[in-house]
Protein backbone atom coordinates (compact mmCIF):
# COMPACT_ATOMS: atom_id res chain seq x y z
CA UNK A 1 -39.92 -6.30 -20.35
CA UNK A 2 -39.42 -9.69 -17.75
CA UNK A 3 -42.43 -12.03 -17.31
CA UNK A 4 -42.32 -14.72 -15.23
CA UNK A 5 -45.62 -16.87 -15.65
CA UNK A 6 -46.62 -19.59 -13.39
CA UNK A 7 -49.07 -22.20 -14.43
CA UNK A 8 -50.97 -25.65 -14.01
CA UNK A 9 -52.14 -24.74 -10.41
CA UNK A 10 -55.85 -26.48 -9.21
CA UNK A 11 -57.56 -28.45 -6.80
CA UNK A 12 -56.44 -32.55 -6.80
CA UNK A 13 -57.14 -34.87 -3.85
CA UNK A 14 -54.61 -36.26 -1.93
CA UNK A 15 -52.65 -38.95 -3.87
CA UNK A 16 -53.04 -37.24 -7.25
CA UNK A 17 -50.36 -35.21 -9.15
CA UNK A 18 -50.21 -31.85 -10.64
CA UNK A 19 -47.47 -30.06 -12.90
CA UNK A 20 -46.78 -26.32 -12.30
CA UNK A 21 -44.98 -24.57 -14.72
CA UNK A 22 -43.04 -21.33 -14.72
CA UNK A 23 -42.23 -19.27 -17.73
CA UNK A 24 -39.34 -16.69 -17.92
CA UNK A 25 -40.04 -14.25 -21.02
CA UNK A 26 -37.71 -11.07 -21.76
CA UNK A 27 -34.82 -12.01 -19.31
CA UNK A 28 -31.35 -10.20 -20.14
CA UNK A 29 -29.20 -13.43 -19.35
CA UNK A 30 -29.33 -16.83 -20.84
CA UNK A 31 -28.33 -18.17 -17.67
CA UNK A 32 -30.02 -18.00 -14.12
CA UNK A 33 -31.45 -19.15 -11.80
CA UNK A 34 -35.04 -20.48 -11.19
CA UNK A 35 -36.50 -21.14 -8.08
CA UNK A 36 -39.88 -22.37 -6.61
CA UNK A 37 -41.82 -20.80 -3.52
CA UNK A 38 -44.79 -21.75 -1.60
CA UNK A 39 -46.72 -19.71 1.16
CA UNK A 40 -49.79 -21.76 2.87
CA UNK A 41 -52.58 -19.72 4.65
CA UNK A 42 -51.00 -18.29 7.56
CA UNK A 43 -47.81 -19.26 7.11
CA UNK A 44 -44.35 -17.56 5.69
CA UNK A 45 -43.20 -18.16 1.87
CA UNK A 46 -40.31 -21.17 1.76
CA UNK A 47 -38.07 -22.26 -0.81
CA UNK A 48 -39.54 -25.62 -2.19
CA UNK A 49 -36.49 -25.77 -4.71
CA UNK A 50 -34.23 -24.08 -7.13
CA UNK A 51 -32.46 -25.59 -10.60
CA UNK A 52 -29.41 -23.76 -12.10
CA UNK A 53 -28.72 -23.10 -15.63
CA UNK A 54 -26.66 -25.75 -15.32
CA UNK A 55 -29.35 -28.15 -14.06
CA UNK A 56 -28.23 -28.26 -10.69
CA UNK A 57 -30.96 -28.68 -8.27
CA UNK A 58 -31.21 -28.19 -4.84
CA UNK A 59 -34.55 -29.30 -2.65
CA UNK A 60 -35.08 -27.45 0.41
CA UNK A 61 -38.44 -28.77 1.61
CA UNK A 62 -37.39 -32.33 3.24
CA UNK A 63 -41.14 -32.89 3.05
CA UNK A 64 -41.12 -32.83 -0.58
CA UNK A 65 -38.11 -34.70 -1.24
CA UNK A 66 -38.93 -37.64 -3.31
CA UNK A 67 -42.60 -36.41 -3.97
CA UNK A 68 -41.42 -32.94 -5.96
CA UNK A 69 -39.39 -33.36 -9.25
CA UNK A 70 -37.87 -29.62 -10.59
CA UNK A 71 -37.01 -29.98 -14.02
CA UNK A 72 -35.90 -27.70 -16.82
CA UNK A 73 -36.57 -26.60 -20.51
CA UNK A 74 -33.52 -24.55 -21.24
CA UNK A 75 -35.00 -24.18 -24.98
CA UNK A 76 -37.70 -22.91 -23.48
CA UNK A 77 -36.91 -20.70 -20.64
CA UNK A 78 -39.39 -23.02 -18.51
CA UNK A 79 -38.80 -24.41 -15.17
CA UNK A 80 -41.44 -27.35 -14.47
CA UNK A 81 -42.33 -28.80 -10.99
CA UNK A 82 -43.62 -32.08 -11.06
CA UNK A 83 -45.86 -32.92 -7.53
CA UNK A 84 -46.64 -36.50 -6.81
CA UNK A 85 -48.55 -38.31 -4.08
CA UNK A 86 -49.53 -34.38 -3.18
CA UNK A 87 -50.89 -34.01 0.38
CA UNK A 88 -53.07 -31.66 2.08
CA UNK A 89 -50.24 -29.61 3.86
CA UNK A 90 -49.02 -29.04 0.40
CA UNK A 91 -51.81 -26.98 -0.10
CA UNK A 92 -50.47 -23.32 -0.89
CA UNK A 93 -49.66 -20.63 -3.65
CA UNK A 94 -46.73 -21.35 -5.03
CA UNK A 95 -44.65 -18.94 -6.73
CA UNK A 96 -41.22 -18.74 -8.92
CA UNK A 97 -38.74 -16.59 -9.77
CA UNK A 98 -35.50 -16.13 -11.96
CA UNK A 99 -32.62 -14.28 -10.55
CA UNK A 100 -28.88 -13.12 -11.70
CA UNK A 101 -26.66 -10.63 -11.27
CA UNK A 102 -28.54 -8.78 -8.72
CA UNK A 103 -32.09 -9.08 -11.05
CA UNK A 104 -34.85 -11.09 -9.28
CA UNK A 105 -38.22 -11.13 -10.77
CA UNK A 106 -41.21 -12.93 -9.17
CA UNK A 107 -44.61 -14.39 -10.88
CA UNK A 108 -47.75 -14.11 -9.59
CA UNK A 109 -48.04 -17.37 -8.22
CA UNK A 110 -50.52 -20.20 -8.96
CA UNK A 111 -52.99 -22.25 -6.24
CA UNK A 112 -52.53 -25.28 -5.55
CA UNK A 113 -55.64 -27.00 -2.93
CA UNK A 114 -55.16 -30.43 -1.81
CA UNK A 115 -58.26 -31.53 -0.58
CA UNK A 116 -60.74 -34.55 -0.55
């Protein structure tokens, strides 16, 4: 059975940092794909990022670019996003998910709240 498990979601103030990570457990393939979401209140889920099992990574947020650092644990199965200097638009529930050969499985997400 496939688990994808997000963690290290909270409430930081703008400025801070936080660390989300995302766990793939039971998985078929050794390689795939990982790939971060996001969906604020009342707006549509977006593609913050993905990272290959190859490490390639791709951001697709350009307000995140140079804040947001995906990284990878291949030994581990666990894809990391590193937030700095977080904002309050970043505020959201962000999400990942692990995908080949036509497989895609999602987590349940974690919050994140930027707020003073």
């Amino acid at each position: 059975q496939v688990q994808v498990v997000e963690s290290g979601g909270g409430l930081a103030q703008p400025g801070e940092s936080l660390r989300l990570s995302c766990a793939a457990f039971g998985f078929p393939y050794k390689d795939y794909l990982m790939q971060w979401y996001r969906q604020a209140p009342g707006k549509e889920r977006e593609l913050v990022g993905s990272i290959t099992a190859t490490g390639s990574i791709t951001y697709f947020v350009d307000s995140v670019k140079g804040r947001f650092t995906i990284s990878r644990d291949m030994n581990q199965n666990t894809m990391y996003l590193q937030m700095n200097n977080l904002r309050p638009e970043d505020t959201a529930v962000y999400s990942c998910n692990v995908a080949r050969s036509g497989l895609l499985y999602w987590g349940h997400g974690t919050q994140v709240t930027v707020s003073s």
